[in-house]
Protein backbone atom coordinates (compact mmCIF):
# COMPACT_ATOMS: atom_id res chain seq x y z
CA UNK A 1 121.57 108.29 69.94
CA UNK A 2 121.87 106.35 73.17
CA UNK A 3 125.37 106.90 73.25
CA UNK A 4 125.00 111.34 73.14
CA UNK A 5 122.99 110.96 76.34
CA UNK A 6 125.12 108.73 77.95
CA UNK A 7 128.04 111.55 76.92
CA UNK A 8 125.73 113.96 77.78
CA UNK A 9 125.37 112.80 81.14
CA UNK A 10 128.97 112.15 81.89
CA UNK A 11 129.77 115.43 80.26
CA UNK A 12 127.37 117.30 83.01
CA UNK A 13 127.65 115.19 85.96
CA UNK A 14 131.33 115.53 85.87
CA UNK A 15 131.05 119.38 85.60
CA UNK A 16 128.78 119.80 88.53
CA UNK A 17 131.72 117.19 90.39
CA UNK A 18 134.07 120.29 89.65
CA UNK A 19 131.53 122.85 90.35
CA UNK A 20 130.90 121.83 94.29
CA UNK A 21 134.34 122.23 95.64
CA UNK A 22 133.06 125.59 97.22
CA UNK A 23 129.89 124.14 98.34
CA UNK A 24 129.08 124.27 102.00
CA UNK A 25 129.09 120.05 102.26
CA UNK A 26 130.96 119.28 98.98
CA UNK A 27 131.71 115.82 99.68
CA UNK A 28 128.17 114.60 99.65
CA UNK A 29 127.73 116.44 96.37
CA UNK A 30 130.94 115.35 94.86
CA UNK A 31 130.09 111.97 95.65
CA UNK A 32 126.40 111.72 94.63
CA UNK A 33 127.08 113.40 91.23
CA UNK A 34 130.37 111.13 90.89
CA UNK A 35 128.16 108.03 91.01
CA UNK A 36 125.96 109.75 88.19
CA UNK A 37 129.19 110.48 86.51
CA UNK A 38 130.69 106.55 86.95
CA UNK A 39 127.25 105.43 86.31
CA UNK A 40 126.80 107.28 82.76
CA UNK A 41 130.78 106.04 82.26
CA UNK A 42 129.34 102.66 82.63
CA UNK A 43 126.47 103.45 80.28
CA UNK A 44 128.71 104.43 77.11
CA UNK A 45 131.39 101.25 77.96
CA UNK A 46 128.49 99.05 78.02
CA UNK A 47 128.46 97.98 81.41
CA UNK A 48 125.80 98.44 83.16
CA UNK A 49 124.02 95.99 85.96
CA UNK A 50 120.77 96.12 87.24
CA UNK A 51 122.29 95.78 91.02
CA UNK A 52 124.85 98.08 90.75
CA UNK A 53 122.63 100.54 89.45
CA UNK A 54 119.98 100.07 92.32
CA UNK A 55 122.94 100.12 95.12
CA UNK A 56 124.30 102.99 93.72
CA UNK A 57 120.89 104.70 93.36
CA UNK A 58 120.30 104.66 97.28
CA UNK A 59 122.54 107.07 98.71
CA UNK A 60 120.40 109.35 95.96
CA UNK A 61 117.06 107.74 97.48
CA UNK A 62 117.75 108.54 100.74
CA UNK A 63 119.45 111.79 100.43
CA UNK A 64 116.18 112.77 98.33
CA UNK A 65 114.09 111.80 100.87
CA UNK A 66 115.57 113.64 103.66
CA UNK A 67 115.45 116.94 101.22
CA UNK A 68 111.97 116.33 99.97
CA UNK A 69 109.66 118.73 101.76
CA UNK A 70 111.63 121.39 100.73
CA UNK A 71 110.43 120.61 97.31
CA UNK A 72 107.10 122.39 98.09
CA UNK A 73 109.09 125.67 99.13
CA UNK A 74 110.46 125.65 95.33
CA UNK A 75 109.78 129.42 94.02
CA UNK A 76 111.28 131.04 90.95
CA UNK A 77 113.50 132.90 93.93
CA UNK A 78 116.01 129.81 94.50
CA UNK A 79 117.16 129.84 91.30
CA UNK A 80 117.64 133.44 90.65
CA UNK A 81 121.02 133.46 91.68
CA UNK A 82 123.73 130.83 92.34
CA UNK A 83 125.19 132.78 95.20
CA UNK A 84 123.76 131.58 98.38
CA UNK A 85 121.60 134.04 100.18
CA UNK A 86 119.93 132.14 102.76
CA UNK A 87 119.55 128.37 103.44
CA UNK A 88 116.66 127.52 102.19
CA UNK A 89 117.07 128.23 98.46
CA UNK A 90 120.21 126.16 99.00
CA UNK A 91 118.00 123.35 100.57
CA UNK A 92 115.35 123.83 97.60
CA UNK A 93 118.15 123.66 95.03
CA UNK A 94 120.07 120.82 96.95
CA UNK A 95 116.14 119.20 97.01
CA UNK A 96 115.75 119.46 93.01
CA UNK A 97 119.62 118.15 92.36
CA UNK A 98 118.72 115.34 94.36
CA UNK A 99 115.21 115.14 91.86
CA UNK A 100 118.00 115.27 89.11
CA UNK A 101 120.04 112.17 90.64
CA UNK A 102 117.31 109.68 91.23
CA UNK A 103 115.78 110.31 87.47
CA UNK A 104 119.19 110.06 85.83
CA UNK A 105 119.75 106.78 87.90
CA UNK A 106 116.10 105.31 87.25
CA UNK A 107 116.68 106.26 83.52
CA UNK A 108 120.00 104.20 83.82
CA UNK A 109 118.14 101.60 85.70
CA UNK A 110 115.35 100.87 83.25
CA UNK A 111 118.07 101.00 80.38
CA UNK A 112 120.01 98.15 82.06
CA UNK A 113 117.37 95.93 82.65
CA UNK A 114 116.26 96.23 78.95
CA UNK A 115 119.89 95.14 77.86
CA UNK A 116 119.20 92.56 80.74
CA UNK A 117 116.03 91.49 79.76
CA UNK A 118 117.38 91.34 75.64
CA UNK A 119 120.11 89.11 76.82
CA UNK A 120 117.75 86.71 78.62
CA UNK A 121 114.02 86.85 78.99
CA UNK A 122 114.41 85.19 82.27
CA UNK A 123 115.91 88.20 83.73
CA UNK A 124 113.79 90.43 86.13
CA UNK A 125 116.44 91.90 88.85
């Protein structure tokens, strides 16, 4: 079961990689859904480390943060089209694929540290 998400992920992540080459700042996009991408990659090979995870997780983090109040502008609007009419629906649509990063990566996280934490009880990072 495990192992369809972890396609699943790698499947979509990669997609949206090929989607952004038109996309006003593509590299930040290609790059943040290319770590989601490596990251589910890692996922189906089995393996995954807690640190890696959390490193890779920050650019996510902090790109999430810096989008994050225009997570209250969210309206049905945005998302009505994936042409881009003005700049904030791209900002609230750049805001929730940010949302989409960090809870694929914390899903990936917890994951890990349960194989971790199977491997040795010890284990807490």
């Amino acid at each position: 079961m495990l192992k369809a998400l972890w396609i699943l992920g790698l499947v979509f992540f990669a997609y949206a990689v090929a989607m952004q080459y038109n996309d006003p700042d593509p590299i930040v996009w290609m790059s943040l859904y290319g770590i989601c991408a490596a990251a589910s990659l890692a996922a189906l090979a089995g393996r995954l480390s807690t640190r890696w995870i959390a490193l890779a997780s920050l650019p996510h983090i902090v790109y999430g943060l810096m989008l994050s109040p225009y997570l209250l502008r969210t309206s049905t609007h945005a998302f009505q089209t994936m042409g881009m009419k003005n700049d904030l629906d791209e900002l609230v649509r750049e805001a929730w694929g940010a949302v989409i990063c960090v809870a694929w990566m914390a899903g990936l996280f917890l994951y890990a540290r349960h194989l971790a934490s199977r491997k040795s009880p010890e284990v807490i990072a």
